[in-house]
C-alpha atoms as a PDB file:
ATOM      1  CA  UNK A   1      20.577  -1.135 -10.476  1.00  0.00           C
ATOM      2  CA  UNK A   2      17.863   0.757  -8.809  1.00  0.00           C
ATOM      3  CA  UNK A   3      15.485  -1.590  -8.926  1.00  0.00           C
ATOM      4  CA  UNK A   4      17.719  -4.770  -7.068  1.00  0.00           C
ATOM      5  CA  UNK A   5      15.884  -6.035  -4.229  1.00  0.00           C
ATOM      6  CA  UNK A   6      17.615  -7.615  -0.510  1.00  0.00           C
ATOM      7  CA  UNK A   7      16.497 -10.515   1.828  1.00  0.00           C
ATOM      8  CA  UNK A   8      15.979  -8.298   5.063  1.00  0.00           C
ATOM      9  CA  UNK A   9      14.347 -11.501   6.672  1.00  0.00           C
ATOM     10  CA  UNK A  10      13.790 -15.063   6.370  1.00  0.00           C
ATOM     11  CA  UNK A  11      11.748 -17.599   8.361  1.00  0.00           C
ATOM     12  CA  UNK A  12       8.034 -17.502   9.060  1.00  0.00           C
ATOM     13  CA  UNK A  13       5.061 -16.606   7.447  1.00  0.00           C
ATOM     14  CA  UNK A  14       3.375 -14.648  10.505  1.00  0.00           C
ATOM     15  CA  UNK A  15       6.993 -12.757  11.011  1.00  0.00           C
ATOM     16  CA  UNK A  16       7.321 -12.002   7.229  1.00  0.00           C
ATOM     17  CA  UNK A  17       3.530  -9.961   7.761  1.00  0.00           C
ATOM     18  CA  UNK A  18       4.574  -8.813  10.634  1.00  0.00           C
ATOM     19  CA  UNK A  19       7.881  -7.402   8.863  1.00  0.00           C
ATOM     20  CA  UNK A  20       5.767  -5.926   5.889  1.00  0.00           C
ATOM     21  CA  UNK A  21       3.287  -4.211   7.884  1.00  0.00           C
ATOM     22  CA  UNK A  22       6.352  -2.437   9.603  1.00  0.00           C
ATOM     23  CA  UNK A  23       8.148  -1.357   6.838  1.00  0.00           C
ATOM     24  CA  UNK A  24       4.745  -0.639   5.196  1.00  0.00           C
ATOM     25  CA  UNK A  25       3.936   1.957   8.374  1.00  0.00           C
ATOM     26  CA  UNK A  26       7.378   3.210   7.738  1.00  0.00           C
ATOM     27  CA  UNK A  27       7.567   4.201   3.956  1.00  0.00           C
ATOM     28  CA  UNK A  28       9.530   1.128   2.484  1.00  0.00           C
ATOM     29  CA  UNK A  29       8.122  -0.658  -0.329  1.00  0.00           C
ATOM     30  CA  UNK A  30       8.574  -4.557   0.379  1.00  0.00           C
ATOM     31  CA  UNK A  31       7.902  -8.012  -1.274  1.00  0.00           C
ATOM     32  CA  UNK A  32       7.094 -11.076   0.704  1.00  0.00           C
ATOM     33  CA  UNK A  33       8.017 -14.283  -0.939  1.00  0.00           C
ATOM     34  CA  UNK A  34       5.854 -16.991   0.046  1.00  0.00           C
ATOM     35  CA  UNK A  35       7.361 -20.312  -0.086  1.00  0.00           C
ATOM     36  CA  UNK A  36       4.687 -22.501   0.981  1.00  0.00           C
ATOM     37  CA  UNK A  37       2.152 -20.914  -1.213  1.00  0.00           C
ATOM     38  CA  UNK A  38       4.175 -20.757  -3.921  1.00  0.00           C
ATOM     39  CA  UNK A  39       4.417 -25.062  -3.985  1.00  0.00           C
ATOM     40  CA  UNK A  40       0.579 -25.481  -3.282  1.00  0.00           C
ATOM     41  CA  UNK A  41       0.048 -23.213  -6.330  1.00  0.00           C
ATOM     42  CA  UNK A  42       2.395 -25.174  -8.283  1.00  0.00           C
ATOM     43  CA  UNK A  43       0.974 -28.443  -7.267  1.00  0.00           C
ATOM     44  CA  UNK A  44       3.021 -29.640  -4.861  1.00  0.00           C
ATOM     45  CA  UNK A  45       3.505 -28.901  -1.135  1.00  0.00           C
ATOM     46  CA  UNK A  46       7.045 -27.381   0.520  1.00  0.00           C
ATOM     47  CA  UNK A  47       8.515 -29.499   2.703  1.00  0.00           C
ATOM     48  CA  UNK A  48       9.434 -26.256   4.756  1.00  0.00           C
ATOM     49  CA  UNK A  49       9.855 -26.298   8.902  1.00  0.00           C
ATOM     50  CA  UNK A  50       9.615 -22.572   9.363  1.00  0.00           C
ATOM     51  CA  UNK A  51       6.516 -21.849   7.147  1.00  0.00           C
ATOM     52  CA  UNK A  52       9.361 -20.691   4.409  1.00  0.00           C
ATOM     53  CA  UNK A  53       9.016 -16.814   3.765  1.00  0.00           C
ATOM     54  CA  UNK A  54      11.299 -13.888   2.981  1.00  0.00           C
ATOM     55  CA  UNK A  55      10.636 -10.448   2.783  1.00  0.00           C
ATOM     56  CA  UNK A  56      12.953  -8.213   0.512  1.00  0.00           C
ATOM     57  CA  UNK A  57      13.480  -4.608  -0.043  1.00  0.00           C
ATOM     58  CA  UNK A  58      14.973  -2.372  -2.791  1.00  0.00           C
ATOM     59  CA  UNK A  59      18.702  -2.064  -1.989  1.00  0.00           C
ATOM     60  CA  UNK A  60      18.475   1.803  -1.647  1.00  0.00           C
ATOM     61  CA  UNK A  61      16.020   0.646   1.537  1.00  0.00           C
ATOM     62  CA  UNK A  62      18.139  -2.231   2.735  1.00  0.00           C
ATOM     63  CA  UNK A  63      19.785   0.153   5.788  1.00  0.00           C
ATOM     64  CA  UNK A  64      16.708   1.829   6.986  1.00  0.00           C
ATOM     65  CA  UNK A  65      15.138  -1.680   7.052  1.00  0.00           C
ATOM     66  CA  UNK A  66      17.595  -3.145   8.486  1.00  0.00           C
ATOM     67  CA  UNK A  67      17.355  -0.853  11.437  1.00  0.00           C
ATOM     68  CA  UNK A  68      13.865  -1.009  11.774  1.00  0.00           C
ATOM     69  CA  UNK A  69      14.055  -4.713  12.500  1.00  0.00           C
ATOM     70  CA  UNK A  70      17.219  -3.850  15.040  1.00  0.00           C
ATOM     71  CA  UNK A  71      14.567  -1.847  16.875  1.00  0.00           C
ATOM     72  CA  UNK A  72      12.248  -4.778  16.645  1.00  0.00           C
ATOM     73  CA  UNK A  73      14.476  -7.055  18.170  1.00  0.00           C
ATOM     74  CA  UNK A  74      16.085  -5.421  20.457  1.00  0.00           C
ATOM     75  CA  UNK A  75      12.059  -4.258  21.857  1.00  0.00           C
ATOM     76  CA  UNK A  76      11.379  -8.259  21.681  1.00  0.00           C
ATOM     77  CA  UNK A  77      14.325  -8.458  24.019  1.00  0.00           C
ATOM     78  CA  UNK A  78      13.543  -5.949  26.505  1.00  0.00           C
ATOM     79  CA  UNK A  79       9.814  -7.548  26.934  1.00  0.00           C
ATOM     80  CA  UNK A  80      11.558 -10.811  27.989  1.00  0.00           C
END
């Protein structure tokens, strides 16, 4: 069970890197699941709105990343 991952985020490619780097700077080991890339490779192209990306985490990391990106957001928010 250790080594079940979590969606901590789902939507665009430049906000899944942006997500990584964060955790990265912050200990958590991540994976970024590239949708897009993942179809060219294939042969085929994604017909995906958002860029189609998701970064997980290993479930003993899902809270602490999950509070990282609170702090994200909630910084986002006070800059508006």
């Amino acid at each position: 069970m250790e080594n079940e991952i979590k969606r901590v985020y789902s939507g665009s490619v430049i906000n899944a890197e942006y997500i990584g780097s964060v955790l990265a700077n912050n200990g958590i080991q991540f994976l970024i699941r590239n949708f897009q890339e993942e179809s060219l490779c294939a042969g085929w192209a994604a017909n995906t709105i958002k860029g189609g990306a998701s970064v997980y985490v290993f479930t003993k990391d899902f809270d602490k990343a999950m509070l990282i990106l609170d702090e994200i957001n909630a910084a986002e928010l006070k800059e508006e």
